[in-house]
Protein backbone atom coordinates (compact mmCIF):
# COMPACT_ATOMS: atom_id res chain seq x y z
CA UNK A 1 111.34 -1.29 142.70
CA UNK A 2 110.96 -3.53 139.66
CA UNK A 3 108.24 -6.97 140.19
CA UNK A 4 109.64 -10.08 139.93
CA UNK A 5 107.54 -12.15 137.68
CA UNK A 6 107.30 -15.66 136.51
CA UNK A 7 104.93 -15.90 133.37
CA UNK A 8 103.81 -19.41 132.08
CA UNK A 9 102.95 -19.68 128.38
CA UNK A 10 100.81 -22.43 127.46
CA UNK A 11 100.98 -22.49 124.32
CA UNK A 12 98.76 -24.27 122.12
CA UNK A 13 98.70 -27.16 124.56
CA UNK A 14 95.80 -28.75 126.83
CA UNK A 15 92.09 -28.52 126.11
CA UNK A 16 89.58 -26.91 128.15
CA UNK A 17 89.21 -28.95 130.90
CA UNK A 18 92.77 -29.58 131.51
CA UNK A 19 93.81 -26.02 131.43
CA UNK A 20 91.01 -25.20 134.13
CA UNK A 21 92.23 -28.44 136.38
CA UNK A 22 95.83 -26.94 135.93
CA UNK A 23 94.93 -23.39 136.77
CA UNK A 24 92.18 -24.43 139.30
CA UNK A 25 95.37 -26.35 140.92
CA UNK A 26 97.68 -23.20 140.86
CA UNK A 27 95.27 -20.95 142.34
CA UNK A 28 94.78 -23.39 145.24
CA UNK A 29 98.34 -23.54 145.52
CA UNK A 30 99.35 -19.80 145.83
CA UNK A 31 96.12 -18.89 148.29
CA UNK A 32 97.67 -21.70 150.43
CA UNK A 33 101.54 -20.37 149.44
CA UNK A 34 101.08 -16.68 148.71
CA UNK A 35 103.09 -15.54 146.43
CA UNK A 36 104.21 -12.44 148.34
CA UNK A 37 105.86 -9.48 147.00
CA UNK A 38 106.23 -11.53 143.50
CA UNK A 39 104.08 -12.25 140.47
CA UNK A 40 102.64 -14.76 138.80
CA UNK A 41 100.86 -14.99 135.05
CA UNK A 42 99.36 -17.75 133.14
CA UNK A 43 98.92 -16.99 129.52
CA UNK A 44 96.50 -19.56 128.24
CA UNK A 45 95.02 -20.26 125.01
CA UNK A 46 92.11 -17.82 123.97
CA UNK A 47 89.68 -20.55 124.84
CA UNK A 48 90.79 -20.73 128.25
CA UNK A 49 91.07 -17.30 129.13
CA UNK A 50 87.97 -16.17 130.14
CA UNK A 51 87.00 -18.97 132.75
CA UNK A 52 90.81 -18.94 134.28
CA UNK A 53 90.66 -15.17 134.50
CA UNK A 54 87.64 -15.82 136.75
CA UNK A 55 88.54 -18.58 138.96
CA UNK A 56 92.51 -16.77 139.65
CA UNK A 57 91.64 -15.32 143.06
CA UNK A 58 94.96 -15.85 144.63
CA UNK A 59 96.55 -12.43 145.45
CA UNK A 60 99.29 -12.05 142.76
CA UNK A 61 98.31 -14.18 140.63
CA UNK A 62 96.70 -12.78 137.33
CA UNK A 63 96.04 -14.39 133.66
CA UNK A 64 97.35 -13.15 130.01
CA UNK A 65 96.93 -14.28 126.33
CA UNK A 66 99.47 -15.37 123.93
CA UNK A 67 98.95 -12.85 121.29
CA UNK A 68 96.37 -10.01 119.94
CA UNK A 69 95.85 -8.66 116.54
CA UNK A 70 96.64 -5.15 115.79
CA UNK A 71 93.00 -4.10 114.86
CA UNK A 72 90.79 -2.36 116.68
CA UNK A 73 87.83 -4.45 115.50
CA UNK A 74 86.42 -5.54 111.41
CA UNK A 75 86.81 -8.46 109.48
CA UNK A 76 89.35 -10.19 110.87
CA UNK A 77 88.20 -13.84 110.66
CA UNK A 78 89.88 -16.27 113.21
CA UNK A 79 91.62 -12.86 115.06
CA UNK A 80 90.96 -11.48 118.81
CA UNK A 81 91.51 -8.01 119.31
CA UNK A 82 93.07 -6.64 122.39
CA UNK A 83 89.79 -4.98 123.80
CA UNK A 84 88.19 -9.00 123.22
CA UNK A 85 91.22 -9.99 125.52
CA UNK A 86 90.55 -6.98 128.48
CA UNK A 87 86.52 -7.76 128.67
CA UNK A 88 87.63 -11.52 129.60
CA UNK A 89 89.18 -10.34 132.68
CA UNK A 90 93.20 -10.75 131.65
CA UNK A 91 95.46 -8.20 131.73
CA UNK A 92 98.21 -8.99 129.68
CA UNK A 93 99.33 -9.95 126.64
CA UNK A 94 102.35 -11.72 125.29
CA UNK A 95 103.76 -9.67 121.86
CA UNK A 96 106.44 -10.45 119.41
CA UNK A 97 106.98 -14.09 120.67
CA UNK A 98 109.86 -16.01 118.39
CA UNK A 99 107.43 -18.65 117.23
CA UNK A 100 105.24 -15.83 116.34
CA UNK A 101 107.79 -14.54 114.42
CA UNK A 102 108.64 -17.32 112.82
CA UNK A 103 105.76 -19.34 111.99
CA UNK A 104 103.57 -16.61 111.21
CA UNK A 105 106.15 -13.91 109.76
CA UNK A 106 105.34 -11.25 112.30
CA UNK A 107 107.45 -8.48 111.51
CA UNK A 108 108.75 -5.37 113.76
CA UNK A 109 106.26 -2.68 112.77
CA UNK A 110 103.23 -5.36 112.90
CA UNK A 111 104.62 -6.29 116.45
CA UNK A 112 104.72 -2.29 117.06
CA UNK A 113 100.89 -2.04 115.95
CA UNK A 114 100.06 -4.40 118.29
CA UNK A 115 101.72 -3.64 121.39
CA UNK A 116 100.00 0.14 120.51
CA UNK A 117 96.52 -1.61 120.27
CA UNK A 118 97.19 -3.48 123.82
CA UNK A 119 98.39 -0.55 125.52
CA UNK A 120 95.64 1.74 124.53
CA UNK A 121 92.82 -1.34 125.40
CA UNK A 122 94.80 -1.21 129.11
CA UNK A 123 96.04 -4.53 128.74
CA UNK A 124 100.08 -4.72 130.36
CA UNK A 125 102.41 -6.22 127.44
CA UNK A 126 105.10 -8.63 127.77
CA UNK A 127 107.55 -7.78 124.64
CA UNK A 128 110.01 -10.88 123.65
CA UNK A 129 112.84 -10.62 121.90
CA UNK A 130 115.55 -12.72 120.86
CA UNK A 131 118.07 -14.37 118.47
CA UNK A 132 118.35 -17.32 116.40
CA UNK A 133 121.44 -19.67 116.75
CA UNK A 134 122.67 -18.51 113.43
CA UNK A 135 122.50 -14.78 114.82
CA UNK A 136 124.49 -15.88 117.96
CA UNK A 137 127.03 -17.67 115.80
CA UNK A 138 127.52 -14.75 113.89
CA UNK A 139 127.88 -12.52 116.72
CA UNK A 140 125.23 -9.76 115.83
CA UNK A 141 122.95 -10.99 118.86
CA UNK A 142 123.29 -7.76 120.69
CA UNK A 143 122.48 -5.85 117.15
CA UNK A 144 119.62 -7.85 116.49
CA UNK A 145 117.95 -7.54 119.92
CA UNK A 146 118.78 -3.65 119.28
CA UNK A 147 116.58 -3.41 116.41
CA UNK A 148 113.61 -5.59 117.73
CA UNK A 149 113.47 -3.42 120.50
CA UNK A 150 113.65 -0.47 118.61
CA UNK A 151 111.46 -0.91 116.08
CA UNK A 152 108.77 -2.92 117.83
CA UNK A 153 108.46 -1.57 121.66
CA UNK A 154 110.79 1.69 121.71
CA UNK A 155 107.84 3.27 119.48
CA UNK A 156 106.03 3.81 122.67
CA UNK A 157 106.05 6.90 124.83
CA UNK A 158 107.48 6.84 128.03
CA UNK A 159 104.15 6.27 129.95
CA UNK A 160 102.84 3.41 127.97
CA UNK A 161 106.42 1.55 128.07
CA UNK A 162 106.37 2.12 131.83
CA UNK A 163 103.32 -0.91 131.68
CA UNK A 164 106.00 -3.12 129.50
CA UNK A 165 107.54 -6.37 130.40
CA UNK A 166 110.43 -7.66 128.14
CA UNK A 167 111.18 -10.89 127.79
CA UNK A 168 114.84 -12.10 125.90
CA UNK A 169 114.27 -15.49 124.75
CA UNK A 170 117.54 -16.86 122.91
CA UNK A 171 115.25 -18.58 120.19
CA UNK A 172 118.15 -21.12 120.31
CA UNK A 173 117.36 -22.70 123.39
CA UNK A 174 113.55 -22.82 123.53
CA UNK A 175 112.24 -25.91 123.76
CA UNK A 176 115.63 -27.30 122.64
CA UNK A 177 116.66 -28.25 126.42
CA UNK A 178 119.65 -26.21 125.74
CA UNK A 179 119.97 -23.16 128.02
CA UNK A 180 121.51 -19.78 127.54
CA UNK A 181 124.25 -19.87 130.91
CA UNK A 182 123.54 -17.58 133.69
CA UNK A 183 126.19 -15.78 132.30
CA UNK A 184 124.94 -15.27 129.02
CA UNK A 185 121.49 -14.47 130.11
CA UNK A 186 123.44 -11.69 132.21
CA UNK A 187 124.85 -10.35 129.89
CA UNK A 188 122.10 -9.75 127.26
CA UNK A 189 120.00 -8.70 130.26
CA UNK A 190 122.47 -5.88 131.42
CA UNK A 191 122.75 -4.77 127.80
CA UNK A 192 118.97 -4.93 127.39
CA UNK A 193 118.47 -2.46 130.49
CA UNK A 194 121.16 0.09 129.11
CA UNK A 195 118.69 0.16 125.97
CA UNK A 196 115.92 1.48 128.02
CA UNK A 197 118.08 3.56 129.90
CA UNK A 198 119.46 4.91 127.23
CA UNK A 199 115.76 5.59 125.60
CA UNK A 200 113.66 6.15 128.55
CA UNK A 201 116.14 7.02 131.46
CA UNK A 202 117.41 5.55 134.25
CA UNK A 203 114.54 5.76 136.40
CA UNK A 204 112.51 3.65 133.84
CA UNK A 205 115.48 0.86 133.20
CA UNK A 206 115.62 0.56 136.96
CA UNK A 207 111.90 -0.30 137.08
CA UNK A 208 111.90 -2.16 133.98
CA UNK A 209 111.18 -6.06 134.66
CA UNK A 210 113.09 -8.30 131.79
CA UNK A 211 112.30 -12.32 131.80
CA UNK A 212 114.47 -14.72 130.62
CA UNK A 213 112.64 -17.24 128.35
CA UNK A 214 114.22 -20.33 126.90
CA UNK A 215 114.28 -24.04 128.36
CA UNK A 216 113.77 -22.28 132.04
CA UNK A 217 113.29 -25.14 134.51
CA UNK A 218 112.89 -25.85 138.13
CA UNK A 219 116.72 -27.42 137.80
CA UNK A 220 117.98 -24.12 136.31
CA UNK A 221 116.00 -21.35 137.56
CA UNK A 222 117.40 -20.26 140.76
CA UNK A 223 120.50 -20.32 138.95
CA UNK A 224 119.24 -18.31 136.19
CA UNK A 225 117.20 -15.74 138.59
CA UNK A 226 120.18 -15.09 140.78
CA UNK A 227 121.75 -12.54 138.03
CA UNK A 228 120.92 -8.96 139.30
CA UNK A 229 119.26 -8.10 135.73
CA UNK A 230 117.10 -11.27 135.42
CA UNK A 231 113.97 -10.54 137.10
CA UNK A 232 112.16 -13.74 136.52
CA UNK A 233 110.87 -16.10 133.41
CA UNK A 234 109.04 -16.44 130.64
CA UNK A 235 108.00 -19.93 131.28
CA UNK A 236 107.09 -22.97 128.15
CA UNK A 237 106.80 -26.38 128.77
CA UNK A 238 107.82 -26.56 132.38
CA UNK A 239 104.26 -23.91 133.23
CA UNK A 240 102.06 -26.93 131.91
CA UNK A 241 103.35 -29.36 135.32
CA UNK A 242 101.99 -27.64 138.60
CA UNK A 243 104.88 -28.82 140.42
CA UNK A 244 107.75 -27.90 138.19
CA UNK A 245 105.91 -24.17 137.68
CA UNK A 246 105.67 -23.98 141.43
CA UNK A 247 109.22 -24.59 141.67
CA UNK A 248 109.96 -21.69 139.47
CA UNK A 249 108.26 -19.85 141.23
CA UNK A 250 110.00 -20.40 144.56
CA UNK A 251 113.44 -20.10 142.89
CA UNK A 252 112.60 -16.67 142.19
């Protein structure tokens, strides 16, 4: 049976010290609240990880990073390599995220090198994809999401995509306080599974957990989690407010 996960993402948001009182807080939370059969990931900023990968005792409750480079290791000023990420204590790693590729101009195949280098450091990967508004508009969402997939996590043998998370973010509503309905996230979820179905089999779309990322909030998300492909959230601003993420998590 597929986990149910609710991933925060930090973002470049909160120094030190406020990142450890927020995850400090969380972990108290869900030892007192356990998060049962679900998940829960925090995917902080590289300076945080180490120290919040070390204090996250709760059962279920694990830490990530936002992003890895696709090197093994060299002279890669400013970068942090996936094996960097695993010695810290985190096991996961968010790829292909849509300010990634937009800001920073990550294409498909650099995406694909990456999520290689995380699998084969042991690190679990949590692939987004997604459209812009202009792609939605134009009604080539589902053939855009199609090619993201395939060209930057379909790549991967069947044993190495069985320790994949996707996440669809509709690049449209994040951080835009619009929201995909819970009919649109549906849909692209339910067409999302028959693309791992249709390269993996069924036994791998049925286990396959996909997140819905975009403007998720403790108002929207039981809403959003109560479509039979939605398996939980890729989580932005509202993961930086202990209350509001602890909502989301009890919606799911």
């Amino acid at each position: 049976m597929r986990k149910k996960i609710v991933a925060g993402n930090w973002k470049m948001n909160m120094n030190l010290y406020e990142g450890l009182e927020l995850a400090r807080g969380l972990n108290d939370h869900f030892t007192t609240n356990p998060v049962g059969d679900r998940e829960v990931i925090l995917c902080t900023p590289f300076i945080h990880l180490a120290m919040v990968s070390n204090l996250l005792t709760a059962p279920g409750l694990s830490a990530g990073a936002q992003n890895c480079n696709d090197h093994k290791s060299g002279a890669y000023t400013g970068e942090i390599s996936a094996a960097m990420i695993k010695s810290t204590g985190a096991g996961n790693v968010i790829i292909g995220h849509s300010e990634r590729r937009t800001c920073y101009g990550e294409t498909d195949e650099l995406l694909a090198a990456k999520t290689g280098e995380a699998l084969r450091n042991g690190l679990r990967v949590i692939f987004c994809c997604g459209e812009v508004l202009e792609e939605r508009q134009g009604n080539i969402h589902f053939e855009v999401v199609k090619r993201q997939l395939d060209r930057g996590l379909f790549v991967v043998s069947a044993e190495e995509f069985s320790r994949c998370i996707i996440a669809y973010e509709p690049v449209w509503a994040i951080g835009t306080g619009v929201t995909a309905t819970p009919e649109q996230a549906q849909e692209m979820h339910c067409y999302i599974r028959r693309l791992v179905r249709d390269r993996y089999g069924n036994d791998a779309a049925l286990d396959t957990t996909i997140l819905y990322g975009g403007s998720c909030k403790a108002s929207n998300a039981a809403e959003l989690f109560a479509n039979p492909d939605v398996d939980g959230g890729l989580i932005g601003g509202a993961s930086l407010v202990k209350e509001e993420f602890c909502s989301i998590v009890n919606a799911l």
